[in-house]
C-alpha atoms as a PDB file:
ATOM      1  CA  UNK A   1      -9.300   9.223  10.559  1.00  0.00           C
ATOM      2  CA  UNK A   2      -7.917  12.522   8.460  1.00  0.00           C
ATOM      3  CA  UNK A   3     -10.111  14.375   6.628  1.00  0.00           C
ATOM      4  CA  UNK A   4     -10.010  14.870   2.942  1.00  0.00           C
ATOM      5  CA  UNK A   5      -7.315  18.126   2.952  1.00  0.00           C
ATOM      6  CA  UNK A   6      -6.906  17.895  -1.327  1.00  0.00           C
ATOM      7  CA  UNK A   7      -8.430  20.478  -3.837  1.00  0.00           C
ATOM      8  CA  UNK A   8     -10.039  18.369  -6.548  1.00  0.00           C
ATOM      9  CA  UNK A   9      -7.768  20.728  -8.868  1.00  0.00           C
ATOM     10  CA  UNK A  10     -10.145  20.296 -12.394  1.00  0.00           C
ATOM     11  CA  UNK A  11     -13.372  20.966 -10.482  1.00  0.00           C
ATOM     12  CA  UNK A  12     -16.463  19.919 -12.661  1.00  0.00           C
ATOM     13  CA  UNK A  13     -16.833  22.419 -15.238  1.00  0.00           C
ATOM     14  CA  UNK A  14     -18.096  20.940 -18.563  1.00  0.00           C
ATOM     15  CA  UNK A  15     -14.927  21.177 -20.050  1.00  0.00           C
ATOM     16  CA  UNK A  16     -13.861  18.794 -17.122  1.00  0.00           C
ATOM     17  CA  UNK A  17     -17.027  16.815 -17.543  1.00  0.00           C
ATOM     18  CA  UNK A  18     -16.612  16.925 -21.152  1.00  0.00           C
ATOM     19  CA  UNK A  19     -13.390  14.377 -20.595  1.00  0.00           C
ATOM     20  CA  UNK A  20     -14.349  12.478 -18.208  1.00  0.00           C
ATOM     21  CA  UNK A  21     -17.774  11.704 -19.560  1.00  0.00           C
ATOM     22  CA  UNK A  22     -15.657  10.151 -22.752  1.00  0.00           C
ATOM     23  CA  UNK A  23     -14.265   7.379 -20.302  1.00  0.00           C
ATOM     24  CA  UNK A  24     -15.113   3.584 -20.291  1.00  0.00           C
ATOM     25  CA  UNK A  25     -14.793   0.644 -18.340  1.00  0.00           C
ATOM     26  CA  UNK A  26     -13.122  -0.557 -21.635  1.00  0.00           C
ATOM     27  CA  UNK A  27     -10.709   2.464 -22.028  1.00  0.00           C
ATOM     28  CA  UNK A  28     -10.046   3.034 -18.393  1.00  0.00           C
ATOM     29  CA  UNK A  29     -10.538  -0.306 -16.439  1.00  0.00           C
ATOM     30  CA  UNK A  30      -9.558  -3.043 -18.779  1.00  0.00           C
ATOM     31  CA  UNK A  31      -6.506  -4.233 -16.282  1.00  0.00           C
ATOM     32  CA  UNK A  32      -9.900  -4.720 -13.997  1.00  0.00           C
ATOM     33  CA  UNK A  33     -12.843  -6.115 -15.860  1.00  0.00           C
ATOM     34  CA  UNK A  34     -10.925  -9.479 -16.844  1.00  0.00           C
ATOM     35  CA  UNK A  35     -11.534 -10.143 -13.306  1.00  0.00           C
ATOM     36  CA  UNK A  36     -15.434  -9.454 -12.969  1.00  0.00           C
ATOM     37  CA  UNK A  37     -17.795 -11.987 -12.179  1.00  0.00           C
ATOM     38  CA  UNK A  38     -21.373 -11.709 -12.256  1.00  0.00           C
ATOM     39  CA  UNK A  39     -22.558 -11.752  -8.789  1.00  0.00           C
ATOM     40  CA  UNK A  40     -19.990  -9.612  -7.713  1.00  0.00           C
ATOM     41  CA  UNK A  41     -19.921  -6.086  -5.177  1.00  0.00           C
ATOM     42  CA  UNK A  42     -18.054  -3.589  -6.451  1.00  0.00           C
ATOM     43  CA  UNK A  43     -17.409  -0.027  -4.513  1.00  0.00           C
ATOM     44  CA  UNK A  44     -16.424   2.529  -6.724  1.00  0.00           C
ATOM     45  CA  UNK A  45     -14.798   5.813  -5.475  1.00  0.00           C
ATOM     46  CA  UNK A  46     -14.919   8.981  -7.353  1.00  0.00           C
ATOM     47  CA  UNK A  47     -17.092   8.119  -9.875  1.00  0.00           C
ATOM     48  CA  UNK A  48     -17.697  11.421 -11.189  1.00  0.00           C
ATOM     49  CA  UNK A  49     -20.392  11.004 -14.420  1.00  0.00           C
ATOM     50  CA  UNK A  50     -21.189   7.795 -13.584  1.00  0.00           C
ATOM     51  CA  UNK A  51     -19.920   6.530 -17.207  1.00  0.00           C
ATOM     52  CA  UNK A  52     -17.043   3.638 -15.631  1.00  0.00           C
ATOM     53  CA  UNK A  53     -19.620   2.766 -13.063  1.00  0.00           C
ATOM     54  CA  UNK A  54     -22.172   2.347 -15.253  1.00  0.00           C
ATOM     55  CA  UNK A  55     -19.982  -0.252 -17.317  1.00  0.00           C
ATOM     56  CA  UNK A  56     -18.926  -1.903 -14.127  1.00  0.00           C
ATOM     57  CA  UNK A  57     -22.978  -2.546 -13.558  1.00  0.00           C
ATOM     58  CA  UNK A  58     -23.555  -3.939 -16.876  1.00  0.00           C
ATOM     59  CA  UNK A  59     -20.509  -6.630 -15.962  1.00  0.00           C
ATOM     60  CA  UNK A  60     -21.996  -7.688 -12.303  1.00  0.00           C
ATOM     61  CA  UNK A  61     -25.618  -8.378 -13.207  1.00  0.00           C
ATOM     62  CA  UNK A  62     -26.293  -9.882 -10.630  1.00  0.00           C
ATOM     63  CA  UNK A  63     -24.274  -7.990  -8.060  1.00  0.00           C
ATOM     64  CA  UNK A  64     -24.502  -4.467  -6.657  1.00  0.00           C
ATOM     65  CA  UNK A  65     -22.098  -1.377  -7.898  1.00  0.00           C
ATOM     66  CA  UNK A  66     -22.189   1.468  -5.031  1.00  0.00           C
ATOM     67  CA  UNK A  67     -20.832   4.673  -6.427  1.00  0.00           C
ATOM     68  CA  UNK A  68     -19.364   7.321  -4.197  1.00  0.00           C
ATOM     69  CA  UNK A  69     -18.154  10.502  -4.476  1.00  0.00           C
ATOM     70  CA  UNK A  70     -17.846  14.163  -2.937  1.00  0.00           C
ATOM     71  CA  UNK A  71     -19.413  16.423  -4.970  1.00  0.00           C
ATOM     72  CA  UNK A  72     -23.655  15.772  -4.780  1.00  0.00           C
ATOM     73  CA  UNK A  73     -24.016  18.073  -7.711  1.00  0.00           C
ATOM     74  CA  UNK A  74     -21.842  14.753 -10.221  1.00  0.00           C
ATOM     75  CA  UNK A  75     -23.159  12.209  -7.840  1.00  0.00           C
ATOM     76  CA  UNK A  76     -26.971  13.461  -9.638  1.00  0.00           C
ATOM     77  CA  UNK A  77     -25.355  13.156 -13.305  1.00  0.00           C
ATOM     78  CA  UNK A  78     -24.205   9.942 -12.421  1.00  0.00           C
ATOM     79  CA  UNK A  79     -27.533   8.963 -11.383  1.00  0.00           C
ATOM     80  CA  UNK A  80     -28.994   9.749 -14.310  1.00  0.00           C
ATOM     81  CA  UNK A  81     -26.145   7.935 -16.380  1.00  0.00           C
ATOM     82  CA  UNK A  82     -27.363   4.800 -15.136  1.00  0.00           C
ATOM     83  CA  UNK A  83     -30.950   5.810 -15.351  1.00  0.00           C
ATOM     84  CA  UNK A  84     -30.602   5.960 -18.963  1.00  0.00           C
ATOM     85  CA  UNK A  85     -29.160   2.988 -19.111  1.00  0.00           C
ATOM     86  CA  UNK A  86     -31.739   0.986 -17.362  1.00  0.00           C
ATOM     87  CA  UNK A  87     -29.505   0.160 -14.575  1.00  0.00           C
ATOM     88  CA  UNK A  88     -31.188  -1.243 -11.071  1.00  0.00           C
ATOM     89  CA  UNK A  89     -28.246  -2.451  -9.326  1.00  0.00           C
ATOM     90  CA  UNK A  90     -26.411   0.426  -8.721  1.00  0.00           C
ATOM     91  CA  UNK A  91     -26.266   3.124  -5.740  1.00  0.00           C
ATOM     92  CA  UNK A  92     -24.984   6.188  -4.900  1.00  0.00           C
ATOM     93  CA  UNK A  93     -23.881   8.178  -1.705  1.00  0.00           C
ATOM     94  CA  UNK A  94     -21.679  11.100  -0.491  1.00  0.00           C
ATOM     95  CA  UNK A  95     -18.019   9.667   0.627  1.00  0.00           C
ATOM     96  CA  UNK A  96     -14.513  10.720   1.972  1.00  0.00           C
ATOM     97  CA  UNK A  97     -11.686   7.828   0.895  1.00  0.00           C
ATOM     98  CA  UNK A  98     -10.017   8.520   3.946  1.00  0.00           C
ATOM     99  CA  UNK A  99     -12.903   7.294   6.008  1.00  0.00           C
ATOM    100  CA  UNK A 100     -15.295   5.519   4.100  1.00  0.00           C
ATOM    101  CA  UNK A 101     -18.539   5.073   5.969  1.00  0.00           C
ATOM    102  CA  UNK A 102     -19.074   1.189   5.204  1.00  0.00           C
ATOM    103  CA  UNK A 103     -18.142  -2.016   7.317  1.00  0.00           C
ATOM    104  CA  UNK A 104     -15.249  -4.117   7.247  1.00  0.00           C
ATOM    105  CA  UNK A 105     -15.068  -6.341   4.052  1.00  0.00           C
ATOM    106  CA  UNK A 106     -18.206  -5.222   2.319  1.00  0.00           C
ATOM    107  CA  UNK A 107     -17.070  -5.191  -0.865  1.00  0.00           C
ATOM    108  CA  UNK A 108     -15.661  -8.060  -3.508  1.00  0.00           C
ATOM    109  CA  UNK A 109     -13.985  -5.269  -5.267  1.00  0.00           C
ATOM    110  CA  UNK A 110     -13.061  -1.412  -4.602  1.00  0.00           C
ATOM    111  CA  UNK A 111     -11.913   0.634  -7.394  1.00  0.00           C
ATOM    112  CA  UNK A 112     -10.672   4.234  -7.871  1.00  0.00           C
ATOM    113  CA  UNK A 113     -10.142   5.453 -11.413  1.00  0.00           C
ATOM    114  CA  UNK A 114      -8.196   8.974 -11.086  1.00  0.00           C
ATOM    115  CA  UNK A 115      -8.895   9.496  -7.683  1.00  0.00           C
ATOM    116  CA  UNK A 116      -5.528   9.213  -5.892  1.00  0.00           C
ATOM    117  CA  UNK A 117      -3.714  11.944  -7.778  1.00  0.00           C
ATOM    118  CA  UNK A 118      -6.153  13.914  -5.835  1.00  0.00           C
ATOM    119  CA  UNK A 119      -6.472  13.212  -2.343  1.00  0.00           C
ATOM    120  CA  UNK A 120      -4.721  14.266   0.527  1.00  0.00           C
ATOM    121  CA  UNK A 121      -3.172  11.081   2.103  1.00  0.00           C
ATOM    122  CA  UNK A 122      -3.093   8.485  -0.611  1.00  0.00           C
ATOM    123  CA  UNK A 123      -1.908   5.794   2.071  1.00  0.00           C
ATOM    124  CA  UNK A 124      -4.610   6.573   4.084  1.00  0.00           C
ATOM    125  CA  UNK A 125      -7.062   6.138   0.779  1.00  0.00           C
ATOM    126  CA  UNK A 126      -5.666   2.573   0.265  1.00  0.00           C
ATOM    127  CA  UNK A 127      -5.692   1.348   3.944  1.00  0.00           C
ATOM    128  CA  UNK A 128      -9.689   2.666   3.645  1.00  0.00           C
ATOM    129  CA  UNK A 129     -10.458   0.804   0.542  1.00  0.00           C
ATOM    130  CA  UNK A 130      -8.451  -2.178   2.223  1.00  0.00           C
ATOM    131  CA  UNK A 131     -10.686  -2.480   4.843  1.00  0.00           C
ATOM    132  CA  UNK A 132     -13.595  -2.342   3.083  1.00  0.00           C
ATOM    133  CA  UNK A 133     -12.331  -5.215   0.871  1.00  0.00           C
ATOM    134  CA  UNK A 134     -13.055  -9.033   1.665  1.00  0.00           C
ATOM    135  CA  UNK A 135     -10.623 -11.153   2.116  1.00  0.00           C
ATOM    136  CA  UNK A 136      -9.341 -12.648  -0.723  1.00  0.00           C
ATOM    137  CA  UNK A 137     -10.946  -9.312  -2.656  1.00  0.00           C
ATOM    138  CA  UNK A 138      -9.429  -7.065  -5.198  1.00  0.00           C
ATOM    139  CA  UNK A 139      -8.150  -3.660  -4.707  1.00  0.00           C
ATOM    140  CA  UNK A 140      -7.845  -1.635  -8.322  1.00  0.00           C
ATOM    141  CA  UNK A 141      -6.739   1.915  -8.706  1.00  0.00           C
ATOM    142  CA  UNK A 142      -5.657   3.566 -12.168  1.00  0.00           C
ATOM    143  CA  UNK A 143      -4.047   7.183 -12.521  1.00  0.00           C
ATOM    144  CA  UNK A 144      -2.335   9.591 -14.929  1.00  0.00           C
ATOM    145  CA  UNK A 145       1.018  10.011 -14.551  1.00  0.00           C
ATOM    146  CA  UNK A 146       1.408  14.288 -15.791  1.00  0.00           C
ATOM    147  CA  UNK A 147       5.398  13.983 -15.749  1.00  0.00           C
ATOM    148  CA  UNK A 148       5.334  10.985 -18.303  1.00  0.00           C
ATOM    149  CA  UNK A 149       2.781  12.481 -20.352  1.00  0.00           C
ATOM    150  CA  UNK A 150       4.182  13.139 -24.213  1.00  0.00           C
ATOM    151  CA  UNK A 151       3.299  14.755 -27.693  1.00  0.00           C
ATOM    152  CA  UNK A 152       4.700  16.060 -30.802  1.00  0.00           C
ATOM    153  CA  UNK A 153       5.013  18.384 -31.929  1.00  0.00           C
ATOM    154  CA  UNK A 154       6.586  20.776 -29.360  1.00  0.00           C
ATOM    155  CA  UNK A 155       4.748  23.785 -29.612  1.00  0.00           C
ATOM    156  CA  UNK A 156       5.492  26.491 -27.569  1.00  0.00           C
ATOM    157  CA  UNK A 157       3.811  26.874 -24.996  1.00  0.00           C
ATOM    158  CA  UNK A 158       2.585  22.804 -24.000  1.00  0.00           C
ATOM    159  CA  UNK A 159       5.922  22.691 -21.453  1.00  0.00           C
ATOM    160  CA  UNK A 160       4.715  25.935 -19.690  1.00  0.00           C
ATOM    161  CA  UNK A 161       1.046  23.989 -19.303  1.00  0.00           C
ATOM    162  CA  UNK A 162       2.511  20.646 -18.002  1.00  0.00           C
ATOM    163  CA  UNK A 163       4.845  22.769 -15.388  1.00  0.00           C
ATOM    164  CA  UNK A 164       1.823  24.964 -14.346  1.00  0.00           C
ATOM    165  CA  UNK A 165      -0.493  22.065 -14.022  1.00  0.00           C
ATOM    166  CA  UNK A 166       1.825  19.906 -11.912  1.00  0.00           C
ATOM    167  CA  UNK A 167       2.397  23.509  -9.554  1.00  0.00           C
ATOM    168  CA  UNK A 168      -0.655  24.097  -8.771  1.00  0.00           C
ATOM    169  CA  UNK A 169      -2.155  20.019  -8.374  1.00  0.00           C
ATOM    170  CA  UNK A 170       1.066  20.184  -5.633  1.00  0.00           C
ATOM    171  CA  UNK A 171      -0.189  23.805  -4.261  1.00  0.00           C
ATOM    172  CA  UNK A 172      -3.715  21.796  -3.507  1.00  0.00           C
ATOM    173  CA  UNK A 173      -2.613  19.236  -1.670  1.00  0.00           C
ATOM    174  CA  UNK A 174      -2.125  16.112  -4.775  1.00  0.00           C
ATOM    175  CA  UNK A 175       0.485  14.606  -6.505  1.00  0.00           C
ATOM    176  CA  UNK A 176       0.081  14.643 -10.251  1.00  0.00           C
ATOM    177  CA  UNK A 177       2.452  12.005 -11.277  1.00  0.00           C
ATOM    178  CA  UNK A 178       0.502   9.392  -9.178  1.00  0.00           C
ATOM    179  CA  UNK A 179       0.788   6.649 -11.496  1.00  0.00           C
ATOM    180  CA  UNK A 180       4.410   5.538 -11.151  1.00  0.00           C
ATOM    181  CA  UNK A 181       4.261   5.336  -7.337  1.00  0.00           C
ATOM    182  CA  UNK A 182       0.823   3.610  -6.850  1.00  0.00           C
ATOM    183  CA  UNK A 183       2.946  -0.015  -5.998  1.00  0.00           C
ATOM    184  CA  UNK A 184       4.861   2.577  -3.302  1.00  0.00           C
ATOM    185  CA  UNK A 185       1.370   3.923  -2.040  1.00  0.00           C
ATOM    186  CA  UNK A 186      -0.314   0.759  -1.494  1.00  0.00           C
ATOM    187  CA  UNK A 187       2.830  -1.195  -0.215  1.00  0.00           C
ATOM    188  CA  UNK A 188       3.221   1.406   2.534  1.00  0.00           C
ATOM    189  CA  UNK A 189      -0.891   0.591   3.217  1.00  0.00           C
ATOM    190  CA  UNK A 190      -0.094  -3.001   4.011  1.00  0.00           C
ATOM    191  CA  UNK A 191      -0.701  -5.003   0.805  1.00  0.00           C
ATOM    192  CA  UNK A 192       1.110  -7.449   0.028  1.00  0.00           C
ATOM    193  CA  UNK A 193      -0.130  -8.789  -3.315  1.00  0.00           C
ATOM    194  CA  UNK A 194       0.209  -5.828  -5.522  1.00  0.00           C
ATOM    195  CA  UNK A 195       0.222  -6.466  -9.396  1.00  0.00           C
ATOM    196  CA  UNK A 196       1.324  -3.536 -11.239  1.00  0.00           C
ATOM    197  CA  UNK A 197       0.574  -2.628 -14.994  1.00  0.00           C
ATOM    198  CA  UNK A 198       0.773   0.473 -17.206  1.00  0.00           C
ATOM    199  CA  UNK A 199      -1.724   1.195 -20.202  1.00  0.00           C
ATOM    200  CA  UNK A 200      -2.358   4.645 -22.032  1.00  0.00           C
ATOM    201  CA  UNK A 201      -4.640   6.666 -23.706  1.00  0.00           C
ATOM    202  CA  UNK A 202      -3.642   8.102 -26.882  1.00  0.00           C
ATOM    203  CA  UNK A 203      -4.616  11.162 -29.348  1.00  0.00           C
ATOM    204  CA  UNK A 204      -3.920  11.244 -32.905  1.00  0.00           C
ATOM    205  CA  UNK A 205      -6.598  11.371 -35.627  1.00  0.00           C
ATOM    206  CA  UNK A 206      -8.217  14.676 -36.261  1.00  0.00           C
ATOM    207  CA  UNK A 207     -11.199  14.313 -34.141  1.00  0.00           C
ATOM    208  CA  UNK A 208      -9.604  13.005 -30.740  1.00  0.00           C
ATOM    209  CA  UNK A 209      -6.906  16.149 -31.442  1.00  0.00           C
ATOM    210  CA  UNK A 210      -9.502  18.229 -31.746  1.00  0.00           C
ATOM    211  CA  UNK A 211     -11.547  16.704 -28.551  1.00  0.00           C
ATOM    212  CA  UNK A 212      -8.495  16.618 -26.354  1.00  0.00           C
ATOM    213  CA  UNK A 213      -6.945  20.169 -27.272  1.00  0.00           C
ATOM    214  CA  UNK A 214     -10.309  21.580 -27.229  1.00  0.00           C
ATOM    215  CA  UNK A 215     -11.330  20.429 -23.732  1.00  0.00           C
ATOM    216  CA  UNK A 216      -7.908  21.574 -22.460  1.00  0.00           C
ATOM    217  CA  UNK A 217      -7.879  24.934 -23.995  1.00  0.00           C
ATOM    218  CA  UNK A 218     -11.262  25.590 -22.533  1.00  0.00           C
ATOM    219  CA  UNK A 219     -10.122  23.899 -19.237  1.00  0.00           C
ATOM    220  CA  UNK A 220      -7.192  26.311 -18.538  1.00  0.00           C
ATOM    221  CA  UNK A 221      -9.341  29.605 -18.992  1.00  0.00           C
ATOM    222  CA  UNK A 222     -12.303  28.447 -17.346  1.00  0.00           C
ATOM    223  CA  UNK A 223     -12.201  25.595 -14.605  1.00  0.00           C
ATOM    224  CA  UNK A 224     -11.798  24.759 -11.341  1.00  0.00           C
ATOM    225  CA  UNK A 225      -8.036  24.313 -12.210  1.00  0.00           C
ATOM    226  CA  UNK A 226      -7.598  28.310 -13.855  1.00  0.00           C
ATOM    227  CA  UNK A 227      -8.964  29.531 -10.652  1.00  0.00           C
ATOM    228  CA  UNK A 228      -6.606  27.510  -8.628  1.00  0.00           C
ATOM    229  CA  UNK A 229      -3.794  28.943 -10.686  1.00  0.00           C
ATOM    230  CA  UNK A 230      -4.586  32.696 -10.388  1.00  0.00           C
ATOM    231  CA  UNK A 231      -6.220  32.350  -7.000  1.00  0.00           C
ATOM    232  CA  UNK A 232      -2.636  30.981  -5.766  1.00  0.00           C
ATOM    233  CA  UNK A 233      -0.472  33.191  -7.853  1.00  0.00           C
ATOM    234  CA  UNK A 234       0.746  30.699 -10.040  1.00  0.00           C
ATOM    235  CA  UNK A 235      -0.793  32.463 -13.140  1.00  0.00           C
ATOM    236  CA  UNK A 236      -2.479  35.511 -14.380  1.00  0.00           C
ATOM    237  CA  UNK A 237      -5.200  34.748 -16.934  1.00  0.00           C
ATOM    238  CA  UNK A 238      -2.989  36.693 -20.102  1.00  0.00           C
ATOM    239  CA  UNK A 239      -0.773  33.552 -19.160  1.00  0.00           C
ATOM    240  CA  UNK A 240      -3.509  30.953 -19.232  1.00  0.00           C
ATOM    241  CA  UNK A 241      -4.917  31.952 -22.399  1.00  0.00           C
ATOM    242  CA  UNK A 242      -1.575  32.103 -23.903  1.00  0.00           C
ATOM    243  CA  UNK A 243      -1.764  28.347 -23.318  1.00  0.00           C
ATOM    244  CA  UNK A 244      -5.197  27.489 -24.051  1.00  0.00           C
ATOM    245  CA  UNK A 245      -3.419  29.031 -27.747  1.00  0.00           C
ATOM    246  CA  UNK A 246      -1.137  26.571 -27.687  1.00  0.00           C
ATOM    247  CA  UNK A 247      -3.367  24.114 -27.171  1.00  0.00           C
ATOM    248  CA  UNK A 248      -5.554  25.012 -30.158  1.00  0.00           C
ATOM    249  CA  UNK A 249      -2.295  25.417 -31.931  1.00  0.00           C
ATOM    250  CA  UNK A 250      -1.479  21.862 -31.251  1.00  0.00           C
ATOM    251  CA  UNK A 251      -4.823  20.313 -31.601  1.00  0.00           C
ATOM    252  CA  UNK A 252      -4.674  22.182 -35.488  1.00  0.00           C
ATOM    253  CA  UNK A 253      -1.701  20.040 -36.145  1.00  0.00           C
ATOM    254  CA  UNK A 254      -1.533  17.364 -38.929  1.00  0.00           C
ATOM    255  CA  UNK A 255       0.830  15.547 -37.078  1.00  0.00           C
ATOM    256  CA  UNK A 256       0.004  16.254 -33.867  1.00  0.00           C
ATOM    257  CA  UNK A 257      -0.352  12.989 -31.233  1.00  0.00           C
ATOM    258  CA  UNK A 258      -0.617  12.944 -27.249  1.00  0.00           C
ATOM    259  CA  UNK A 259       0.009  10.628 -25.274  1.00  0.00           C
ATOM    260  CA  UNK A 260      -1.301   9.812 -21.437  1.00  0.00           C
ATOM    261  CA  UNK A 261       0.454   7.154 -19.481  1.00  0.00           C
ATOM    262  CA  UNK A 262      -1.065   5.540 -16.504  1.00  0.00           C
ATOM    263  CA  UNK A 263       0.252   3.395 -13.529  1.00  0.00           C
ATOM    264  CA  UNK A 264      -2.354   0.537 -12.547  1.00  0.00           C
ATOM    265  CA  UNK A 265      -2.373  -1.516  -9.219  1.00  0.00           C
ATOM    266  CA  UNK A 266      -4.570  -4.656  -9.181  1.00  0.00           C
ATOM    267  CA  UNK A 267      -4.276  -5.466  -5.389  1.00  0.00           C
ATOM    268  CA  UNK A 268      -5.000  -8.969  -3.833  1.00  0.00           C
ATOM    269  CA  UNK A 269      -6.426  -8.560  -0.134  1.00  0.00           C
END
């Protein structure tokens, strides 16, 4: 089985954790939860803060939610997330996608919020969480789309961010406009039944402008992500805090608004 060869390109400094930490089962899973029942087993990969897997316990009360990720150091903040939540039926272990260390069929459901974008061999993810599906299971994997993403208005700077971004996600191995070919991915893994859907986050009053542009502006200076771009020449930090300007810049805007498309697959098994 290949080995994970992708740099998560973000890493989890807060300002990473700061985003992700904001996301839902109801903001980032809704093309999923329609689908939940009660009793159900859900795997879900890359669960970061625990926040979406959290949700996805509170829906399957009487099922099981097994949370996996690479990083140990999120997997304990996750923990904790459903700790203070009073969650029981949830666990969590270490995991590659590529070769996920559970049986055949295990799961009712296996779901990946943002986690393609990021690995190494995206077919390879899909044919893993395939096998660990049941029959007659679902398959459900969401993820930003960096090429379609859009805002107003065009301050300069934002284009040199989006170009830079999309470099150096490529330089570590990803593919940061994920979203439009997840049908491609996860025909070329073998499933048939693949229901595709879009849905998007968007930024516009003063307080989710100030949240987004904030996190980003301290993201490019001082994550994962800014060391990937010096570290592989793609940047020197006099660039990168030009743009965490023009983030602040934007996020001081009146009439500023971002959007974030994302491609979903809702696979039958």
């Amino acid at each position: 089985m290949p080995e994970e060869t992708a740099v998560y390109t973000h890493g989890h400094h807060e300002s990473v954790l700061r985003s992700h930490t904001w996301r839902t089962a109801a903001n980032s899973a809704a093309y999923l939860t329609g689908h939940l029942e009660p009793h159900m087993r859900i795997l879900d990969i890359g669960c970061g803060p625990g926040t979406i897997t959290a949700d996805l316990a509170a829906l399957v009360p009487d099922g099981e939610v097994t949370a996996v990720d690479r990083a140990p150091g999120v997997l304990a903040q996750a923990r904790a997330t459903a700790d203070a939540r009073g969650l029981t039926n949830v666990a969590f272990a270490e995991a590659d996608v590529h070769a996920l260390d559970f049986p055949d069929g295990t799961f009712d459901v296996v779901h990946a919020h943002q986690v393609l974008q990021h690995v190494g061999d995206p077919v390879q993810a899909l044919r893993e969480m395939r096998r660990v599906c049941r029959p007659g299971g679902l398959i459900a994997a969401r993820d930003a789309d960096y090429a379609a993403m859009t805002w107003y208005p065009a301050v300069r700077g934002l284009d040199a961010w989006l170009d830079l971004y999309r470099r150096v996600a490529r330089a570590n191995g990803g593919e940061p406009d994920a979203g439009r070919r997840l049908r491609a991915w996860a025909r070329q893994a073998g499933l048939t039944e693949v229901n595709s859907t879009a849905s998007a986050w968007c930024y516009a009053t003063e307080e989710e402008r100030t949240w987004w542009s904030g996190l980003w502006a301290d993201r490019t200076v001082s994550s994962g992500y800014a060391q990937s771009a010096v570290r592989g020449g793609h940047a020197d930090m006099d660039e990168l805090s030009r743009i965490a300007d023009a983030w602040r810049e934007w996020g001081a805007r009146d009439d500023a608004w971002f959007g974030v498309l994302h491609g979903e697959i809702l696979c039958r098994v």
